[in-house]
Structures are given as C-alpha cells and as structure tokens.
C-alpha atoms as a PDB file:
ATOM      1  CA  UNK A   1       0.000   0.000   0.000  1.00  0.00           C
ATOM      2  CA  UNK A   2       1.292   3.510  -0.357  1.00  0.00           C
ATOM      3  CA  UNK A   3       2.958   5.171   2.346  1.00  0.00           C
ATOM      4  CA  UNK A   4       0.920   8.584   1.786  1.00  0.00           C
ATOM      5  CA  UNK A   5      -2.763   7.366   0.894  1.00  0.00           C
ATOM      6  CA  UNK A   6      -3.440   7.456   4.758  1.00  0.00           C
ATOM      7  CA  UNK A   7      -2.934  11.215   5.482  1.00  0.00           C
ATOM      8  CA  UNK A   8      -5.521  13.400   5.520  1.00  0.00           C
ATOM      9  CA  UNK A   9      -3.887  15.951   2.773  1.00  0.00           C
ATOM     10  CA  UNK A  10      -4.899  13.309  -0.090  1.00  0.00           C
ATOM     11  CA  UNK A  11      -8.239  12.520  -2.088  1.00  0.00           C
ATOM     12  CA  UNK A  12      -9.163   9.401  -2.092  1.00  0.00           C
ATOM     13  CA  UNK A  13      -8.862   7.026  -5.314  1.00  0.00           C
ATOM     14  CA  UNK A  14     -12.000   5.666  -6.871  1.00  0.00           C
ATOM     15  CA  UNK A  15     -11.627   2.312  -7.204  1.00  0.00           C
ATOM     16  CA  UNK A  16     -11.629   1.899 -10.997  1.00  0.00           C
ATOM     17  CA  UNK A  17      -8.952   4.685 -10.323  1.00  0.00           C
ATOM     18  CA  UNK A  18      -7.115   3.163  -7.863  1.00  0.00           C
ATOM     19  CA  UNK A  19      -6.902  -0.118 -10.304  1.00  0.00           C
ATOM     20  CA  UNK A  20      -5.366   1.645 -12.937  1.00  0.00           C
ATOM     21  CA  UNK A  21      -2.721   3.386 -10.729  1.00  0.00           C
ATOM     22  CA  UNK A  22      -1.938   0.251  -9.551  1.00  0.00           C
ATOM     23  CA  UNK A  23      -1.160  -0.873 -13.147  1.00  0.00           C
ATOM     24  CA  UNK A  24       0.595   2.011 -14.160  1.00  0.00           C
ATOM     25  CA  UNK A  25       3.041   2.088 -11.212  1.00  0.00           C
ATOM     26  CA  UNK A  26       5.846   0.067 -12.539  1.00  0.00           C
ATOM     27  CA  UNK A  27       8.375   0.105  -9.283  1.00  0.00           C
ATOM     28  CA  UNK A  28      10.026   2.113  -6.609  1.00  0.00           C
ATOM     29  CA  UNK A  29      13.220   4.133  -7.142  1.00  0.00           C
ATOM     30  CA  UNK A  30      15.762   4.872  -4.320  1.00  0.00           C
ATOM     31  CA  UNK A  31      17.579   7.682  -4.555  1.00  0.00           C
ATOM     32  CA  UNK A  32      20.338   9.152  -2.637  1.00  0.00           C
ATOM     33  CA  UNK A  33      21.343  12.681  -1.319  1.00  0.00           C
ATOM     34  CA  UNK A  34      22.815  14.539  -4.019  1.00  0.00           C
ATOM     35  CA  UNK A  35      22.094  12.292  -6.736  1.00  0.00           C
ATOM     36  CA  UNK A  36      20.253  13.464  -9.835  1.00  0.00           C
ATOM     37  CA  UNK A  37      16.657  12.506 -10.464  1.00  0.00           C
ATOM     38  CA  UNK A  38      16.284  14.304 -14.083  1.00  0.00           C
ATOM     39  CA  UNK A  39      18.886  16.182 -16.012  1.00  0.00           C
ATOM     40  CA  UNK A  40      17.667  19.244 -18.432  1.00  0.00           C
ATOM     41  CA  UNK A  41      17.790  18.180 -21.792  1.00  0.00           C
ATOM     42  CA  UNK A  42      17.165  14.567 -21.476  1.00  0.00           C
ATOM     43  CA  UNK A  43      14.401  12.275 -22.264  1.00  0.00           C
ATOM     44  CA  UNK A  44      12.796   9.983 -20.076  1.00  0.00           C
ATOM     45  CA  UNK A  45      10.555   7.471 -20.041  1.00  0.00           C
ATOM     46  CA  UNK A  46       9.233   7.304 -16.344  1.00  0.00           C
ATOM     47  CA  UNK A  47       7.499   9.645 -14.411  1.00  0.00           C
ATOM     48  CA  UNK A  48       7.588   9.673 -10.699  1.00  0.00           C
ATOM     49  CA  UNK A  49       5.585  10.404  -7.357  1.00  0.00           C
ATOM     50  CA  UNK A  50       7.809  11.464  -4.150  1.00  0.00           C
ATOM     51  CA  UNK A  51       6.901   8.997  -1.464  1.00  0.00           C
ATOM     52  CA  UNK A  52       9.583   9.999   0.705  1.00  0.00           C
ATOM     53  CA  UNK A  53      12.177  12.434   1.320  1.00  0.00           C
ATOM     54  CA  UNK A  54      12.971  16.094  -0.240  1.00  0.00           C
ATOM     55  CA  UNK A  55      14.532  17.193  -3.622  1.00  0.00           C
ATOM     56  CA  UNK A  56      14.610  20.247  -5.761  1.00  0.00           C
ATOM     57  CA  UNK A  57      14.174  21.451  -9.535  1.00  0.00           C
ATOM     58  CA  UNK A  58      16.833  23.665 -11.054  1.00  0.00           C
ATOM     59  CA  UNK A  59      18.271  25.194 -14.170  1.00  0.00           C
ATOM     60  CA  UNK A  60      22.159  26.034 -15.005  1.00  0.00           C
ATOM     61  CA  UNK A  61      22.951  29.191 -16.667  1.00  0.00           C
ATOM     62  CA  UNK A  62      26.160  28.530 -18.900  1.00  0.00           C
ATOM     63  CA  UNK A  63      28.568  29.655 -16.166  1.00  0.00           C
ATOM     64  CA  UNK A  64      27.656  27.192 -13.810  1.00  0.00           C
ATOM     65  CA  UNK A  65      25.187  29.618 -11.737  1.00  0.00           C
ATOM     66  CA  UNK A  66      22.141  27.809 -10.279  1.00  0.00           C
ATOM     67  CA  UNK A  67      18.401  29.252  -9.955  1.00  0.00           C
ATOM     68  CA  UNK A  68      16.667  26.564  -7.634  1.00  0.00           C
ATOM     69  CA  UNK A  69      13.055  26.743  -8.945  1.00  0.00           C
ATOM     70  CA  UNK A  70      10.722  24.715  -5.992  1.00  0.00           C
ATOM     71  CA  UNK A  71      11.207  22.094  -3.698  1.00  0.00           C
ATOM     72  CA  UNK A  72       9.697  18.547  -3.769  1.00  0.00           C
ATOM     73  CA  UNK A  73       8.306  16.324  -0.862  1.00  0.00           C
ATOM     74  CA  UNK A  74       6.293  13.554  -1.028  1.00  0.00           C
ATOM     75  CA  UNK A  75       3.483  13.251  -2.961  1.00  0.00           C
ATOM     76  CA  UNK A  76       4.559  15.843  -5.775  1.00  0.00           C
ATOM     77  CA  UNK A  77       5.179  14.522  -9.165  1.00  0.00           C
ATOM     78  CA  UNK A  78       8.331  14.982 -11.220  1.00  0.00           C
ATOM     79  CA  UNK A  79       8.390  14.488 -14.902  1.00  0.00           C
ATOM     80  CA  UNK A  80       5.728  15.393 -16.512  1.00  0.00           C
ATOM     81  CA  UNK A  81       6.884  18.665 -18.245  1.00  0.00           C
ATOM     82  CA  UNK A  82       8.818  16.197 -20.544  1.00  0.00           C
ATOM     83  CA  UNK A  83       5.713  14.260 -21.343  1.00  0.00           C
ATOM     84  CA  UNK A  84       4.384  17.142 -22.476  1.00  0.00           C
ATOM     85  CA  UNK A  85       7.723  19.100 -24.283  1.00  0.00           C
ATOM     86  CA  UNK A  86       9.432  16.247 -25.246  1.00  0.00           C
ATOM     87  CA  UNK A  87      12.100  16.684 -23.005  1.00  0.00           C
ATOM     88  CA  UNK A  88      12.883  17.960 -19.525  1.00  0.00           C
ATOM     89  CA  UNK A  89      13.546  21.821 -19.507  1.00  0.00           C
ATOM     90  CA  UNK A  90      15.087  21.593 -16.028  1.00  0.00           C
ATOM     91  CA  UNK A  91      17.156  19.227 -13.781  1.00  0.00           C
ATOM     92  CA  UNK A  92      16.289  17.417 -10.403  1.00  0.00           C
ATOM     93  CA  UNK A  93      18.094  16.483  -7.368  1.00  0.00           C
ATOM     94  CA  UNK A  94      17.849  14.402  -4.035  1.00  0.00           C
ATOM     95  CA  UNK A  95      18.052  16.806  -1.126  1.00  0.00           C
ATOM     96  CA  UNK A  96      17.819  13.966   1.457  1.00  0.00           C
ATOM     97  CA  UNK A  97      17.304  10.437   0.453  1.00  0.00           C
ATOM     98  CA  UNK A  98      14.654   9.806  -1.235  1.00  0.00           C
ATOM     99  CA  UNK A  99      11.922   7.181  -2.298  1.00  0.00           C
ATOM    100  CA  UNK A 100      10.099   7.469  -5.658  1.00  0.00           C
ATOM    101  CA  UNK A 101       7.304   5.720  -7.632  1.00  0.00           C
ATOM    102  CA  UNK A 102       8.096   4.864 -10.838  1.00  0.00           C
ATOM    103  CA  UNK A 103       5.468   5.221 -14.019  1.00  0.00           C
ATOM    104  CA  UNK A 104       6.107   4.563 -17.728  1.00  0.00           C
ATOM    105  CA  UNK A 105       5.729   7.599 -19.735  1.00  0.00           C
ATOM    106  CA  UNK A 106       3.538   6.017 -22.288  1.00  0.00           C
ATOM    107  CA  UNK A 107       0.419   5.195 -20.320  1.00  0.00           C
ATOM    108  CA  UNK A 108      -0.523   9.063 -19.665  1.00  0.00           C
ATOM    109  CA  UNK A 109      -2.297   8.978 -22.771  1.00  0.00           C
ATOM    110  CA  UNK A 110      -4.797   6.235 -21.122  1.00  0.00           C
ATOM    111  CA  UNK A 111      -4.782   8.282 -18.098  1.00  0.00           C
ATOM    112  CA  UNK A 112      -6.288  11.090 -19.806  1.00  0.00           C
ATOM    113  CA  UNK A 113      -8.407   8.997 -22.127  1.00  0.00           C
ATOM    114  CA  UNK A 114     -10.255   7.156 -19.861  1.00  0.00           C
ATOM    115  CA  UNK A 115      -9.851   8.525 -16.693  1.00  0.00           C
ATOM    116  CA  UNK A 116     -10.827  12.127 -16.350  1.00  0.00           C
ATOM    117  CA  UNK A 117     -11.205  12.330 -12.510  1.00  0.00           C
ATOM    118  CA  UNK A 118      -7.089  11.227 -12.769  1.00  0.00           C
ATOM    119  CA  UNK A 119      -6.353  13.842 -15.747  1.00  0.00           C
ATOM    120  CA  UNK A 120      -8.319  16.841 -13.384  1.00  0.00           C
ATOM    121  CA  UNK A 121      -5.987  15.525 -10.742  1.00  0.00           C
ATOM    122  CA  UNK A 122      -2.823  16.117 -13.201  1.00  0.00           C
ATOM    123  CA  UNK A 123      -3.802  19.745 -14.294  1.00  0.00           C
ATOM    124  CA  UNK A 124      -5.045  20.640 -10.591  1.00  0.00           C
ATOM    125  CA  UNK A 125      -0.238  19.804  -9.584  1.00  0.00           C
ATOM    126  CA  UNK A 126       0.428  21.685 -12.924  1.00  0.00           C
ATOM    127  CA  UNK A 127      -1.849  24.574 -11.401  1.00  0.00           C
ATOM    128  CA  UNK A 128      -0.104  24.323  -7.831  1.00  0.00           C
ATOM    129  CA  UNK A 129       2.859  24.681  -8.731  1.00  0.00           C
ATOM    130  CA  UNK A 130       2.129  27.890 -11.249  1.00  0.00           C
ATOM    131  CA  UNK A 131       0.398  29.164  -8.147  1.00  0.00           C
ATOM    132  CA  UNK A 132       3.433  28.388  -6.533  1.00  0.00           C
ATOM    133  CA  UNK A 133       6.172  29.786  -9.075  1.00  0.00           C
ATOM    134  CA  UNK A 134       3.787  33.367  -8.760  1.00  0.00           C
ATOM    135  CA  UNK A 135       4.124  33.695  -5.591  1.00  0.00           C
ATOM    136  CA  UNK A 136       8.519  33.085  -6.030  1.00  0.00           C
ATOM    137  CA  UNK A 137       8.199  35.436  -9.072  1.00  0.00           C
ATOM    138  CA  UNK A 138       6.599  38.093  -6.032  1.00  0.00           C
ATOM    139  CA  UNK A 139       8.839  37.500  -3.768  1.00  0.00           C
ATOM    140  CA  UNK A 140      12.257  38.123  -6.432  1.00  0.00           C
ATOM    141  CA  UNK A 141      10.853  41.326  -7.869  1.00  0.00           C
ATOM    142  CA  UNK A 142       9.429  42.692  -4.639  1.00  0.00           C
ATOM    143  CA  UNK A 143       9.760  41.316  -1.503  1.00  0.00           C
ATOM    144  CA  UNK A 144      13.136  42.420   0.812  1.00  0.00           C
ATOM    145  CA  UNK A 145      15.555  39.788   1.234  1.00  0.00           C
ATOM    146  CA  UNK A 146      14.261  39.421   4.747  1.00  0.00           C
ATOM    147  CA  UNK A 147      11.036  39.076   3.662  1.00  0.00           C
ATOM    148  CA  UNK A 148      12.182  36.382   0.892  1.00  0.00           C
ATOM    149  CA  UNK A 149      13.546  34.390   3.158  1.00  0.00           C
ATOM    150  CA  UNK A 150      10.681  34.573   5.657  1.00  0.00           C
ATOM    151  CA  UNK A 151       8.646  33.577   2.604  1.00  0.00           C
ATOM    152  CA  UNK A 152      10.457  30.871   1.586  1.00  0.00           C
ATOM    153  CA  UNK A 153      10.973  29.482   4.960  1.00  0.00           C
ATOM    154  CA  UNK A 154       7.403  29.034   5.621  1.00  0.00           C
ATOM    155  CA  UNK A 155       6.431  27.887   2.604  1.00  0.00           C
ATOM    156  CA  UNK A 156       8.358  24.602   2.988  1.00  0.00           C
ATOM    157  CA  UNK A 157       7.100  24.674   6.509  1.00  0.00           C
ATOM    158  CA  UNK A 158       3.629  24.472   5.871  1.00  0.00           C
ATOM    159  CA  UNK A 159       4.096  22.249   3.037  1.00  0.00           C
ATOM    160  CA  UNK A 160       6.128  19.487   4.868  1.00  0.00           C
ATOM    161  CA  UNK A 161       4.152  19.962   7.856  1.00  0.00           C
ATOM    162  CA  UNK A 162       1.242  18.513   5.303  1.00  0.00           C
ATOM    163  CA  UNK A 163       2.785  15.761   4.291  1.00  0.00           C
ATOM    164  CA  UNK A 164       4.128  14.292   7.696  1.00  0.00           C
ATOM    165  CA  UNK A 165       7.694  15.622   7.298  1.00  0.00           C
ATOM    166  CA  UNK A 166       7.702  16.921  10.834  1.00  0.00           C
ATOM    167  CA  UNK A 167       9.298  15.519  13.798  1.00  0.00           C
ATOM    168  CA  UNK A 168       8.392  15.542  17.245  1.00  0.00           C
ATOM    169  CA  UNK A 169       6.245  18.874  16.290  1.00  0.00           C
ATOM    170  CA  UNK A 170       8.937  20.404  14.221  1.00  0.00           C
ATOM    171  CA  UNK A 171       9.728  20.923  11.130  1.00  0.00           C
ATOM    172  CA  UNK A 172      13.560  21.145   9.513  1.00  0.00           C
ATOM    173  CA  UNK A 173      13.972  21.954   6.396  1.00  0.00           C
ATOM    174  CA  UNK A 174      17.309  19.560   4.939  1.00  0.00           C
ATOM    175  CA  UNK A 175      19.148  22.681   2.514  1.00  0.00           C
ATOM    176  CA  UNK A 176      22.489  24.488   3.051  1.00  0.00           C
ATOM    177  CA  UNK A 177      22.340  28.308   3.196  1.00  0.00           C
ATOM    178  CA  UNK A 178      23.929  27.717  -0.411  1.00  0.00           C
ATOM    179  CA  UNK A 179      20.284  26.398  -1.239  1.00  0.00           C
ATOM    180  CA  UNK A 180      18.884  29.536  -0.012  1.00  0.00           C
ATOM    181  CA  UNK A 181      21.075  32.073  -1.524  1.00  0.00           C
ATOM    182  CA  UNK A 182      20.053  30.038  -5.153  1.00  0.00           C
ATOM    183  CA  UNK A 183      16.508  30.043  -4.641  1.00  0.00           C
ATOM    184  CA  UNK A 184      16.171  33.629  -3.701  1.00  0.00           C
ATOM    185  CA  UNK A 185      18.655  34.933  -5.799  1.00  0.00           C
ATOM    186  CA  UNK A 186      21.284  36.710  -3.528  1.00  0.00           C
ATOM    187  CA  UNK A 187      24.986  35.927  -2.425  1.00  0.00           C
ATOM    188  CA  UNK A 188      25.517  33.229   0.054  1.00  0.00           C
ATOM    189  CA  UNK A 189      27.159  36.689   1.996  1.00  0.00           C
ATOM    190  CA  UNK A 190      23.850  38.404   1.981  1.00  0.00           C
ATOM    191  CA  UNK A 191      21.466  35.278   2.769  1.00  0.00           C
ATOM    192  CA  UNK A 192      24.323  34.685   5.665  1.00  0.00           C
ATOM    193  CA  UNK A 193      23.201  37.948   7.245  1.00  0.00           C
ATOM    194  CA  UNK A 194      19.838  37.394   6.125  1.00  0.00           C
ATOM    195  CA  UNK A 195      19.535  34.441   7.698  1.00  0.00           C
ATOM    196  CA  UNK A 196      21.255  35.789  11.215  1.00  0.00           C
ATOM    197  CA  UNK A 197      18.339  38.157  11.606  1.00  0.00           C
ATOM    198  CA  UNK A 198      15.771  35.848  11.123  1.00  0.00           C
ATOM    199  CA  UNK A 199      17.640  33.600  13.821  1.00  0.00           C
ATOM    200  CA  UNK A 200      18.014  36.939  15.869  1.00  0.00           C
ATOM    201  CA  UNK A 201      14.567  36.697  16.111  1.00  0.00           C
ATOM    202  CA  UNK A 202      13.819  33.528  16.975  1.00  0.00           C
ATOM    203  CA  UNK A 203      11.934  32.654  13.982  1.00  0.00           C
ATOM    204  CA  UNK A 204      14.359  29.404  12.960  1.00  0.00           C
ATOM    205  CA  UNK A 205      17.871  27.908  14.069  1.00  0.00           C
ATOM    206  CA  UNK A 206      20.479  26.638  12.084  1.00  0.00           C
ATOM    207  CA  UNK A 207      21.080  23.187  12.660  1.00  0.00           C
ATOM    208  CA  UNK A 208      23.644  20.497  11.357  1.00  0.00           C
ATOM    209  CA  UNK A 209      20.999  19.019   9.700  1.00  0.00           C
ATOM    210  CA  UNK A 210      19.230  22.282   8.087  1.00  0.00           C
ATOM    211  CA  UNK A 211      16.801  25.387   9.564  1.00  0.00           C
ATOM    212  CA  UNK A 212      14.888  24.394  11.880  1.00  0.00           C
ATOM    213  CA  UNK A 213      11.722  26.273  12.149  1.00  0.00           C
ATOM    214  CA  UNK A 214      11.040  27.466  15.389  1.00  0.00           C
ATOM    215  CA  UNK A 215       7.971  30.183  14.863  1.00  0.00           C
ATOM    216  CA  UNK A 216       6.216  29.290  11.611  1.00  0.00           C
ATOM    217  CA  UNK A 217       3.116  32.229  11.809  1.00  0.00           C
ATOM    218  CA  UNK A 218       6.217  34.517  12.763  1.00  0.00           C
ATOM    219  CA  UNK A 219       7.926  33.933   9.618  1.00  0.00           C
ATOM    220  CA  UNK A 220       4.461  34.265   7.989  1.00  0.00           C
ATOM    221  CA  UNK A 221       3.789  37.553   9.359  1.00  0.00           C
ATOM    222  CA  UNK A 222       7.067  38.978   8.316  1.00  0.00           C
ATOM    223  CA  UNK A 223       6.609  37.466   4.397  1.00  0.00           C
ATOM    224  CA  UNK A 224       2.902  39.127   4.694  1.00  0.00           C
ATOM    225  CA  UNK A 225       2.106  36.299   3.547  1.00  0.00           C
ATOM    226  CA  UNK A 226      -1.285  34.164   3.801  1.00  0.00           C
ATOM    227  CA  UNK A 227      -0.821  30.720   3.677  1.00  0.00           C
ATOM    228  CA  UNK A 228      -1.400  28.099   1.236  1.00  0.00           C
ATOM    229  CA  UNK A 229      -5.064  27.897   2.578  1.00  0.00           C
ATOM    230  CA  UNK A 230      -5.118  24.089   0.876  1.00  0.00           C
ATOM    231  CA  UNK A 231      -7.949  21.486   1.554  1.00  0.00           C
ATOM    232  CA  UNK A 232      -7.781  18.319   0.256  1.00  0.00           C
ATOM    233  CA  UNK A 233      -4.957  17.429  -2.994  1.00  0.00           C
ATOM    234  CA  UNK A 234      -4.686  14.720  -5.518  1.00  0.00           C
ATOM    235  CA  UNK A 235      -2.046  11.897  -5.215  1.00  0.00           C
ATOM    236  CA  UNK A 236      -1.073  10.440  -8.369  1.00  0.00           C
END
C-alpha cells in the first residue's frame, strides 16, 4: 500500500482509479542525497511520485550559476513537463534520500483517455505549482531579502508539515544556506546575514541538519504572507 494514501492531505482514489494506478506504477526508485533525479535536456521514459524524502528542480545558466526553482516532498510529481515538451527543460536532485514511484511515460495517454477524474488531478499539480512559481516570481521582484527568506521558509514549513515531514512537532527543512542564496537569488554573503536576523529573532535555528523552524506564523507575518489555505490534494 502507499505510504501517503493514509494522510488526511490526499483525495481518495476511486476504485476503478485506484486499479489503474496500480497498473501504471511500474516500481520504486531509491535515490540518494545529491544524486540526480532528471537532467535538463534529457528524455525519459518514467514519471515519478515522491513517497519519501525532499529534492529540488533547477536550471544552469552557462557559467555554472544555479536558480533553484521549488522544492519537492512527497506526494509531488516529477516528470511530466517532458511528457508534455518532449524533453525535460530543467534538472532534479535528491536533497535527502529519497523514495520514488516509478510510471512509464507512455500510459498518460490512457490516463487522460479514460480517466478524467485522474487527468483533473494532473492539471489541478500543474496549477499548484504555477500558483506556486507566482508567488517566487513576487517574492524576487518585490519582496526584501528578509522578507524572501521569511517567505520561503514558511512555505516549505507548511508544506512538509502537510505531508508528515515533521518531527516531534517540528519541522527542519534539509538545505544548506547555499540552497537559499540560489533560490532567492542573492549571495551566500547576503542570505548569511539574512539568515542571522531571522535567527536573531527567533523565527528558525540553524542546525547540522538544516533550519529548523522554530515560529512558523512569525515567519508568515514577516513574508505578509497568507498561507497556502489548501484542503484536500490529488495523489497520483
């Protein structure tokens, strides 16, 4: 059974739906930290559902400079802009270990053919994450670096918090203060000091192991920011 059909974040399958799913999985993928998922450019023939762990999309400017695009957790699926462009027009990576569920390319077209409630399900992620990339796209051309940050910081909260990423009430987010600095699009000096006054505050703490949030409605309040507001999602 799949580890996330029991929280209370996901729809539930009809059975006819469920059925196919079940058919169109093909396997699990393990994946470790730092490895790449999908590299821009390529083809592949699998997509893939998040079942555990984090990752990240990106693209590469010629120079080697990095513009991290959104984060993944479980649940999110990775692939399909190549099913639909013929090729992957970013790369992924494994933030932490993770676990994915492997489908063959191919059988999208049934999906969509004879399966609408599946194919809504499909455009509803596609419309998340535009919803999401908006609100980045806000926070680049007018939010302070503070306020980025803050932004950015609770967003993952909320979202992991979600999916069961939290421990013992927490939440800690796995990136470096590199993966900050190229999501937000500043220096690693300036998301250092950026990053210091949020900590100042009390809002997170820098662990080994990542930020740890520590006031998640405080770092809301400085983004101005109102929440994802989310009831219940599809899982593909």
């Amino acid at each position: 059974m799949c580890p996330l059909r029991p929280l209370k974040i996901f729809r539930e399958f009809e059975p006819e739906e469920l059925a196919f799913v079940s058919r169109f999985k093909k396997g699990e993928l393990s994946v470790e930290k730092g490895a790449t998922v999908l590299v821009e450019g390529s083809h592949s023939a699998h997509l893939y559902t998040v079942l555990s762990g984090w990752g990240f999309r990106y693209k590469l400017m010629p120079d080697g400079r990095r513009q991290i695009l959104n984060y993944l957790m479980p649940g999110d699926l990775i692939g399909l802009q190549g099913s639909l462009m013929g090729e992957m027009q970013h790369s992924v990576e494994a933030l932490s270990s993770m676990l994915l569920c492997v489908f063959e390319r191919e059988q999208l077209h049934e999906l969509y053919r004879n399966y609408p409630g599946l194919g809504y399900d499909i455009t509803w992620i596609a419309s998340h994450e535009e919803r999401i990339l908006d609100e980045n796209l806000l926070s680049v051309g007018r939010r302070t670096a503070l306020e980025r940050a803050a932004y950015l910081l609770a967003l993952l909260c909320s979202r992991a918090g979600s999916v069961g990423l939290e421990r013992n009430d927490a939440v800690t987010i796995p990136v470096t203060q590199q993966h900050i600095a190229d999501t937000l699009g500043l220096s690693l000096v300036h998301t250092n000091k950026t990053i210091r006054k949020l900590m100042d505050r009390k809002l997170v703490r820098w662990r080994e192991g990542g930020c740890e949030i520590l006031d998640p409605d405080g770092l809301q309040s400085l983004a101005r920011w109102q929440g994802l507001s989310e009831t219940l999602r599809p899982l593909v």
